[in-house]
N, C-alpha and C. Protein backbone atom coordinates (compact mmCIF):
# COMPACT_ATOMS: atom_id res chain seq x y z
N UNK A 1 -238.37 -59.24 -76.38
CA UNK A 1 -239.51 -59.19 -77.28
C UNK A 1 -239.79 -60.58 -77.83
N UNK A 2 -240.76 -60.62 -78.19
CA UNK A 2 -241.45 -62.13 -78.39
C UNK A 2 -241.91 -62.04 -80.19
N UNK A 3 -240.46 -62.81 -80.26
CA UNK A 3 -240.29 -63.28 -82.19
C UNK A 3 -241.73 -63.68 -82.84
N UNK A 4 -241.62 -63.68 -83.98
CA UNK A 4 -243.03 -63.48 -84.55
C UNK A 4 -242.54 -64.55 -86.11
N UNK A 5 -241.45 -65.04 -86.04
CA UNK A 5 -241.04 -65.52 -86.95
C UNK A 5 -241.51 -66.99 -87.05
N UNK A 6 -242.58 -67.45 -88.17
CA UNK A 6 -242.70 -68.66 -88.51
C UNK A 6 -241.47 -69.80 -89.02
N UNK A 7 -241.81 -71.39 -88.29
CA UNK A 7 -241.18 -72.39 -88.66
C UNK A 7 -242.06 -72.73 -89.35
N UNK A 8 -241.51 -73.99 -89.88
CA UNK A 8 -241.98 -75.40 -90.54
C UNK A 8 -241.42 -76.56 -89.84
N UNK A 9 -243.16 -76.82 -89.30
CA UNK A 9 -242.88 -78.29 -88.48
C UNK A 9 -244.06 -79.42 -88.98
N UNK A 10 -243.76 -80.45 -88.56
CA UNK A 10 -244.57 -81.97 -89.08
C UNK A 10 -245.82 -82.05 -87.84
N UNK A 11 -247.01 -82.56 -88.03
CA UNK A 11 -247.87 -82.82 -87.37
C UNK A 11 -248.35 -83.86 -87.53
N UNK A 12 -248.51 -85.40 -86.85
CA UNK A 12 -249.20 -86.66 -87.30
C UNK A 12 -250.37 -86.62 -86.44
N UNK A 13 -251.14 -87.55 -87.57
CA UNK A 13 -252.41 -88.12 -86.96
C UNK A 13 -253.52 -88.58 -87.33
N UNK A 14 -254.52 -88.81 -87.27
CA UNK A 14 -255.64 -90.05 -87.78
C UNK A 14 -255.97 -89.32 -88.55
N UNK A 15 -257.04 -90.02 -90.03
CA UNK A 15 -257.66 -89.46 -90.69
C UNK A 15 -258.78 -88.75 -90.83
N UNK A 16 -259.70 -89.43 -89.15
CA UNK A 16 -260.72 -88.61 -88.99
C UNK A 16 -260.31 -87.17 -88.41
N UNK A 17 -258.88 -86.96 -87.63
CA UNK A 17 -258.49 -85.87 -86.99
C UNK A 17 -257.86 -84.64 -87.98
N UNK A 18 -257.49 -85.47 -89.37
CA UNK A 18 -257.08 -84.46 -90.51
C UNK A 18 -257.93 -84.07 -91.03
N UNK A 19 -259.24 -84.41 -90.69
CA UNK A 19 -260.23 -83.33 -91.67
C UNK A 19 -260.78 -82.45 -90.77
N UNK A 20 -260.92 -82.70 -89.45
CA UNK A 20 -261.50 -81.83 -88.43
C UNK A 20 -260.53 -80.34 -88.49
N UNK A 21 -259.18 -80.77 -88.71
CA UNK A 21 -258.09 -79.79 -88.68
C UNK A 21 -258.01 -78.76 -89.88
N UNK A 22 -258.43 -79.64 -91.17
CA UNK A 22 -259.42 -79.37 -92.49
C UNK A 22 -260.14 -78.15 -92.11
N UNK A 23 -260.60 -78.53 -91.51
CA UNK A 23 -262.11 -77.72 -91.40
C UNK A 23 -262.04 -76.69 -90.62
N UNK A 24 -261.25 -76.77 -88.85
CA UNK A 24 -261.46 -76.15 -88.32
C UNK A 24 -259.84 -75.50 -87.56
N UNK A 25 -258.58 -75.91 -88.35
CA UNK A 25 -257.50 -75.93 -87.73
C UNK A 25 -257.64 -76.51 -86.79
N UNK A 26 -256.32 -76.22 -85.66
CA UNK A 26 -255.83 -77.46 -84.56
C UNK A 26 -256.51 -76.89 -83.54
N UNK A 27 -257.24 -77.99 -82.62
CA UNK A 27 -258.04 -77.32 -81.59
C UNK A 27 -257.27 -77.97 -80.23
N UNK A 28 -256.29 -77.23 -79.43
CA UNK A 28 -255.62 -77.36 -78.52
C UNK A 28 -256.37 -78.14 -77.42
N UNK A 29 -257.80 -77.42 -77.52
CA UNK A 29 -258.04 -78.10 -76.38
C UNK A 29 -258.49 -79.16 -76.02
N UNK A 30 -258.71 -80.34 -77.42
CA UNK A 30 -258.82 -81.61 -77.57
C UNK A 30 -257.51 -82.52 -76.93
N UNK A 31 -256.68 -82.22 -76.42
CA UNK A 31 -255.34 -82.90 -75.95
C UNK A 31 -255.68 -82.97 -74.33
N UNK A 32 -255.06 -84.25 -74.39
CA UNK A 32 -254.75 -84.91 -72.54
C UNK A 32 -254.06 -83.76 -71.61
N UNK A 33 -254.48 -84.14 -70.81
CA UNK A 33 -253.34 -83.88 -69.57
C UNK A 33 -252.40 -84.62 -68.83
N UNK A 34 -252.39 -85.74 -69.55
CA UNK A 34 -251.27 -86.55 -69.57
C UNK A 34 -250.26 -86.18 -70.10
N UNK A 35 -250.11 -85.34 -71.16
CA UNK A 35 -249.21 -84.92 -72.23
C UNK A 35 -248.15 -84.96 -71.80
N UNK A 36 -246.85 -85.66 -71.50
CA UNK A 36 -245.68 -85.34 -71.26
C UNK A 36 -244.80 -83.85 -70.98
N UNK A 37 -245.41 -83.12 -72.10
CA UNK A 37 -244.58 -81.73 -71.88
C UNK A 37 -246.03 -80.31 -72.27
N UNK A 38 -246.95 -80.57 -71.50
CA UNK A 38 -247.79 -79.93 -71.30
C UNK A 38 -248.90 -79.79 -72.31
N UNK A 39 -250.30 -79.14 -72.14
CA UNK A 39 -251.28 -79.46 -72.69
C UNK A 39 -251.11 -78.08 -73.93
N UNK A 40 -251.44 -79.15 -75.47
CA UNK A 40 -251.12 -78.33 -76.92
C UNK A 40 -250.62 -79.29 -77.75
N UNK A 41 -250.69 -78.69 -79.37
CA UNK A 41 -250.75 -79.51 -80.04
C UNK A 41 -249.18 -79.61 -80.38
N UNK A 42 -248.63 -80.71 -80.26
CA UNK A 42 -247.14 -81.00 -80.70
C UNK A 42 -247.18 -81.53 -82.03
N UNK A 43 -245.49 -80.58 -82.37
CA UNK A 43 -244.94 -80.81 -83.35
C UNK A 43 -244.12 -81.53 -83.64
N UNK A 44 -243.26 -82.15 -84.43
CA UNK A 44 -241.65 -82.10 -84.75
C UNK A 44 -241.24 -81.88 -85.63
N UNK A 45 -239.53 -81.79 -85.74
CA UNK A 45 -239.11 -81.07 -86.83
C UNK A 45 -238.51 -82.46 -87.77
N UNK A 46 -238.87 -83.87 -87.07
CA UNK A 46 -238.68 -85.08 -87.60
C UNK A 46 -239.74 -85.55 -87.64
N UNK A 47 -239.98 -86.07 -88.90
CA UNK A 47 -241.04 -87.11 -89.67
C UNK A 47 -241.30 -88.32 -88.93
N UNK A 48 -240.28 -89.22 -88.66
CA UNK A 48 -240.36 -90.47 -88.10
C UNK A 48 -240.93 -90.11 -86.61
N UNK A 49 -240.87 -89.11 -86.00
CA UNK A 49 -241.64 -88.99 -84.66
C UNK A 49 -243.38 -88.68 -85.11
N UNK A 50 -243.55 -87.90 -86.05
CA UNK A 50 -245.03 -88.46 -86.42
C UNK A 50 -245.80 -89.07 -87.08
N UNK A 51 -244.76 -89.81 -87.43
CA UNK A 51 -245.73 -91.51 -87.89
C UNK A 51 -246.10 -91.92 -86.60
N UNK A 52 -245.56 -92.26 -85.53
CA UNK A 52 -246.08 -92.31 -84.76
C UNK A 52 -247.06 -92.16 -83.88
N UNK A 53 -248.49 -90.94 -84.42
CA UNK A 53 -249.21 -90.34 -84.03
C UNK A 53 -250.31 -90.80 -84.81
N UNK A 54 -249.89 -91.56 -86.24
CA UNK A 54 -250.69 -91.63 -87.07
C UNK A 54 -251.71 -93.56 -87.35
N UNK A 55 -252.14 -93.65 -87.96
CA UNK A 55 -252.86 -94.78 -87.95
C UNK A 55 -251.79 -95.76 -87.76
N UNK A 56 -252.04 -97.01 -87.37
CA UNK A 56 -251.03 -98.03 -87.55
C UNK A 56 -251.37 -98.50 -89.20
N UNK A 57 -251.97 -98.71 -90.03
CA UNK A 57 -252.34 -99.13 -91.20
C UNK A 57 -251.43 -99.02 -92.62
N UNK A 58 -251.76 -98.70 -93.53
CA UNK A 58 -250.57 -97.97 -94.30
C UNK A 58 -250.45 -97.00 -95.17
N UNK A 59 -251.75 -96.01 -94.45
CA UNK A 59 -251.44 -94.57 -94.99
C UNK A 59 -251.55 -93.74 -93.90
N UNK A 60 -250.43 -93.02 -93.91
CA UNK A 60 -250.42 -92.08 -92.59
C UNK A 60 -250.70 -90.71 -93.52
N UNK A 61 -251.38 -89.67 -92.27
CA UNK A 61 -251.51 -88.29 -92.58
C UNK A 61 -250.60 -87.26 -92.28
N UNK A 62 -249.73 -86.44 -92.51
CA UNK A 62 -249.26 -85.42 -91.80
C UNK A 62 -249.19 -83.45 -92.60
N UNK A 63 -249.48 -83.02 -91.07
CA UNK A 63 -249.30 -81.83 -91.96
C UNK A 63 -247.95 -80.99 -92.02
N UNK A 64 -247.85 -80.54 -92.74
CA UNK A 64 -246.40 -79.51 -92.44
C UNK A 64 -247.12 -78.15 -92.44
N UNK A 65 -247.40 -77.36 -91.41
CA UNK A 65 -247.08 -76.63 -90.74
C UNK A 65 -246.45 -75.62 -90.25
N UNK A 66 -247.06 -74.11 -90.42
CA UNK A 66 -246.29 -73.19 -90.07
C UNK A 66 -246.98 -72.60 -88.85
N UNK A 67 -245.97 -72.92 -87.54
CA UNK A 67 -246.05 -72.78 -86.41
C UNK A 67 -245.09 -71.31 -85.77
N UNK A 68 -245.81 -70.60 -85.06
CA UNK A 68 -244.90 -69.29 -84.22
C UNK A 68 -245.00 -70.01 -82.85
N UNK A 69 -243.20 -69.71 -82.96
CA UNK A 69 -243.08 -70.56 -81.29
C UNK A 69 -243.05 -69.14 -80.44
N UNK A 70 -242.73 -68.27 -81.05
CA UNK A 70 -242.38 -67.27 -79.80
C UNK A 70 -241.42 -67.21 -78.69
N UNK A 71 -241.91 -66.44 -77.70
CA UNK A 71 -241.12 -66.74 -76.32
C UNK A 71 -241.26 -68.52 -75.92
N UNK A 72 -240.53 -69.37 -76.05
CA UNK A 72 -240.34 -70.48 -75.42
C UNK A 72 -239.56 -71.06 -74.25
N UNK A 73 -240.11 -72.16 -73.68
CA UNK A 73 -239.57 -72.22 -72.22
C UNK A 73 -238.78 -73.47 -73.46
N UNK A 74 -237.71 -74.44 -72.79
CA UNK A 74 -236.94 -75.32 -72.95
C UNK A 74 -237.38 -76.63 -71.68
N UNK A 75 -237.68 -77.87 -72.37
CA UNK A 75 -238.34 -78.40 -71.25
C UNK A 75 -237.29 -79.29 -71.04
N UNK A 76 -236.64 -79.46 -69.54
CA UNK A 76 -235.53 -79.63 -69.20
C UNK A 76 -236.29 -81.67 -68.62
N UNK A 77 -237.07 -81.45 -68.03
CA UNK A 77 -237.89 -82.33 -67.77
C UNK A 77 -239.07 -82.68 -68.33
N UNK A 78 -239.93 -83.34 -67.69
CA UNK A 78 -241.45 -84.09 -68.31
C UNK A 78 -241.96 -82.88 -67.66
N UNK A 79 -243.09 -82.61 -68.37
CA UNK A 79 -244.10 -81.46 -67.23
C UNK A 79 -245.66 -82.00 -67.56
N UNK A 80 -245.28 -83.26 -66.94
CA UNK A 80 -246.90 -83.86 -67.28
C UNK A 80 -247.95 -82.71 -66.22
N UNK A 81 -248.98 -82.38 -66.56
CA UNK A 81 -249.68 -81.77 -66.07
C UNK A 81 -250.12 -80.41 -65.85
N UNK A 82 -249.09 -80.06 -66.34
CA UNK A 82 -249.14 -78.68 -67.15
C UNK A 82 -249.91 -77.85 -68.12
N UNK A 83 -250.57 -77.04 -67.44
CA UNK A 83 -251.49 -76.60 -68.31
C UNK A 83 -250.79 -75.61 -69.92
N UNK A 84 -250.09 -74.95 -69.50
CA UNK A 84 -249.35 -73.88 -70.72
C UNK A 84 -248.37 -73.86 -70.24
N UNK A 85 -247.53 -72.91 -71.20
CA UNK A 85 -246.14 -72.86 -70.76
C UNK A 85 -246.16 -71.76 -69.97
N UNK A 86 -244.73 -71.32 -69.22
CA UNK A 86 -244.58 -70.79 -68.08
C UNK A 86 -245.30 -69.19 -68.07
N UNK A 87 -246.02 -68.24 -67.57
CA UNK A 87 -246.23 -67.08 -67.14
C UNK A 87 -245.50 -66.49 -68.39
N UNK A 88 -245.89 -65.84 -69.30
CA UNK A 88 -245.00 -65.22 -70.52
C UNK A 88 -244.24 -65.95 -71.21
N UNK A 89 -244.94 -66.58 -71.41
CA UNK A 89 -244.00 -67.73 -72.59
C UNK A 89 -245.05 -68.29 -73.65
N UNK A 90 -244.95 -68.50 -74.71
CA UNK A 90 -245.82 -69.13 -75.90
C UNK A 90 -245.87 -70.56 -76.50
N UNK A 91 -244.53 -71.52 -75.94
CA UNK A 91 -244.68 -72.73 -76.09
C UNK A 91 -243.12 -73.44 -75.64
N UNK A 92 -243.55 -74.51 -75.78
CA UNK A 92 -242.39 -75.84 -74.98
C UNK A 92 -241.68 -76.00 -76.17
N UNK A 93 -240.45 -76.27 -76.48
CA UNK A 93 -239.34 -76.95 -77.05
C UNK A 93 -239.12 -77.66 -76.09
N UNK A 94 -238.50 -78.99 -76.87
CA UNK A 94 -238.43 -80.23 -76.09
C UNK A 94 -236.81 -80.65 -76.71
N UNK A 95 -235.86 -80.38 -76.45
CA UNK A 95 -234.46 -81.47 -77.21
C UNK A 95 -234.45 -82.51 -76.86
N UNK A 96 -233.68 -83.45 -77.58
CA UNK A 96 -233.45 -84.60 -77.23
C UNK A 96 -232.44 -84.93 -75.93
N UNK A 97 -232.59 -85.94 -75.12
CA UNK A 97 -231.87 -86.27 -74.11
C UNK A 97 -232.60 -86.72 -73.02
N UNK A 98 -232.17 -86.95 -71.60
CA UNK A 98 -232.89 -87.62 -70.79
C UNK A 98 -233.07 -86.48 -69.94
N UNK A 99 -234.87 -86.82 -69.32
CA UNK A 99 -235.74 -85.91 -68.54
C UNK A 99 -236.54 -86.16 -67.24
N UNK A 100 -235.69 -87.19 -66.67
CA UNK A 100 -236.16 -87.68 -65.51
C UNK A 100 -236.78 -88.85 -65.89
N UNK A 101 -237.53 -89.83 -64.39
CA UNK A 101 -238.15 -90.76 -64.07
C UNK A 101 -237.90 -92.07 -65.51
N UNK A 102 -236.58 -92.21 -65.78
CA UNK A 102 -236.22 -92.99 -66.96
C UNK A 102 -236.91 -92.72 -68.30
N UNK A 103 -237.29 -91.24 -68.30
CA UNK A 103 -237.96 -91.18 -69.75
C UNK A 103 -236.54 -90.25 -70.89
N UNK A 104 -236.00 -91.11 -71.80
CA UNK A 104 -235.01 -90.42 -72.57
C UNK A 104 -236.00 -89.47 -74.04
N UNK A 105 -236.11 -88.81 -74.35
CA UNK A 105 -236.39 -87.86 -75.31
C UNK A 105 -235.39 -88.34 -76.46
N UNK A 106 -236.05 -88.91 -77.82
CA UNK A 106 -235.12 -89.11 -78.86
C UNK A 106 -235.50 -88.22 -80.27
N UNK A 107 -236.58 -87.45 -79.98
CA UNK A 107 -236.96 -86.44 -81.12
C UNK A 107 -237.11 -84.90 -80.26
N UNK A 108 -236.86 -84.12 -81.27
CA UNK A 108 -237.09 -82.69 -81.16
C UNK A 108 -239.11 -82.70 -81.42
N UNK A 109 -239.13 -81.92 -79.86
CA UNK A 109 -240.87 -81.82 -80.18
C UNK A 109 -241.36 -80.40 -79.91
N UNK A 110 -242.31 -79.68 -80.31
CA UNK A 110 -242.16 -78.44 -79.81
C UNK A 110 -244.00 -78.39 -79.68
N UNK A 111 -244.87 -77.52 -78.45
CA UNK A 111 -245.52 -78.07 -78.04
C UNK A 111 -246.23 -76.74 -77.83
N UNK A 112 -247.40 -76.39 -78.72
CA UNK A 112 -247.80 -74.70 -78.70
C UNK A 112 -249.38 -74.92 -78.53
N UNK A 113 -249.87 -73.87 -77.29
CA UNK A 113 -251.06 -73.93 -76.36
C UNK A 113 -252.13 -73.04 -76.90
N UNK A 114 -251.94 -72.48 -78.26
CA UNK A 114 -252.62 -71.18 -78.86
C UNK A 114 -252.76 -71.60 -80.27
N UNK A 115 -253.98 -71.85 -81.02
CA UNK A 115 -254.22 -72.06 -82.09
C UNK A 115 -254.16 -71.14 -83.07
N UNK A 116 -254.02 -69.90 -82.36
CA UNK A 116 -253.71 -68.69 -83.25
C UNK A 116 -252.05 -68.52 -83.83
N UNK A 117 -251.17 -69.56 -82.89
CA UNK A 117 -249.75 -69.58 -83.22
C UNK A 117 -249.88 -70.75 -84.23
N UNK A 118 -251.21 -71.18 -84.76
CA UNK A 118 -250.44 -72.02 -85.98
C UNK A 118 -251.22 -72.04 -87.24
N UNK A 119 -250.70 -72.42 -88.32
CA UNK A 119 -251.21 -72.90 -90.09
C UNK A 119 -251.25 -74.35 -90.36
N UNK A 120 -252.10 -75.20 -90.63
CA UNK A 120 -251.82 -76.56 -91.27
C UNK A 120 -251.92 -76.03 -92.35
N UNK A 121 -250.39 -75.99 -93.26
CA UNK A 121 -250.63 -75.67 -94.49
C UNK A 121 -250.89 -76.65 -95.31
N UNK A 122 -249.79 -77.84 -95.39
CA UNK A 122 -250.09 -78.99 -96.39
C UNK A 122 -250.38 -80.12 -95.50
N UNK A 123 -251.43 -81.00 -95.73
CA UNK A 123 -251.41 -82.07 -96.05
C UNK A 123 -251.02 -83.15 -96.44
N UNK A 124 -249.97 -84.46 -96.29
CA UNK A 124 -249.55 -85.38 -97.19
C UNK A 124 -250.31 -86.30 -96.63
N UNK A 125 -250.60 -87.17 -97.57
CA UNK A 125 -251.01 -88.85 -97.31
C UNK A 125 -249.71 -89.73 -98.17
N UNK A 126 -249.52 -90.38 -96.90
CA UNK A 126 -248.45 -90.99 -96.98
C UNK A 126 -248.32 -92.76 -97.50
N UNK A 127 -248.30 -93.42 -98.31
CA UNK A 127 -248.58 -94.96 -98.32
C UNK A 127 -247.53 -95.80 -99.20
């Protein structure tokens, strides 16, 4: 059965992208297909991985977030190109460690394809 139990995770990113999210929550389908571990809006459960997402300047945005991961696959590798997660599954967890083609993973990221699996609850501006 497929858990229904909300986390709390961090979300970074620009200021014009925190009000759109404002306005309209996270819209999945604004993300690459480059994405490393498939197309959706990623999380983490560490801060310092989404500053990274956020302006270079010196106020960053982030939200904290209550995300349903559900049935999750474990991404053992990169799955650049990936549209969702696997056939019955609701999103990517990512651990830390190495995942092929010299790419090492040093944050926990978790990576959900359904805007209905999430809340931007708070807001911080950070400076």
């Amino acid at each position: 059965s497929t858990q229904s139990t909300w986390v709390y995770l961090w979300h970074g990113t620009k200021k014009e992208v925190a009000e759109l999210i404002l306005e309209n929550n996270f819209d999945v389908r604004c993300t690459s297909d480059r994405c490393l571990y498939g197309i959706g809006a990623y999380f983490s459960s560490q801060l310092c991985k989404c500053f990274q997402y956020c302006d270079s300047g010196d106020t960053k945005y982030v939200f904290l977030s209550r995300v349903t991961l559900g049935a999750y696959d474990t991404a053992r590798t990169t799955l650049t190109g990936q549209k969702k997660p696997r056939d019955g599954l609701d999103s990517v967890v990512v651990p830390p460690g190495p995942k092929g083609a010299g790419h090492d993973q040093v944050h926990w990221e978790f990576v959900v394809s359904e805007k209905d699996q999430l809340y931007p609850e708070y807001l911080f501006e950070f400076k």
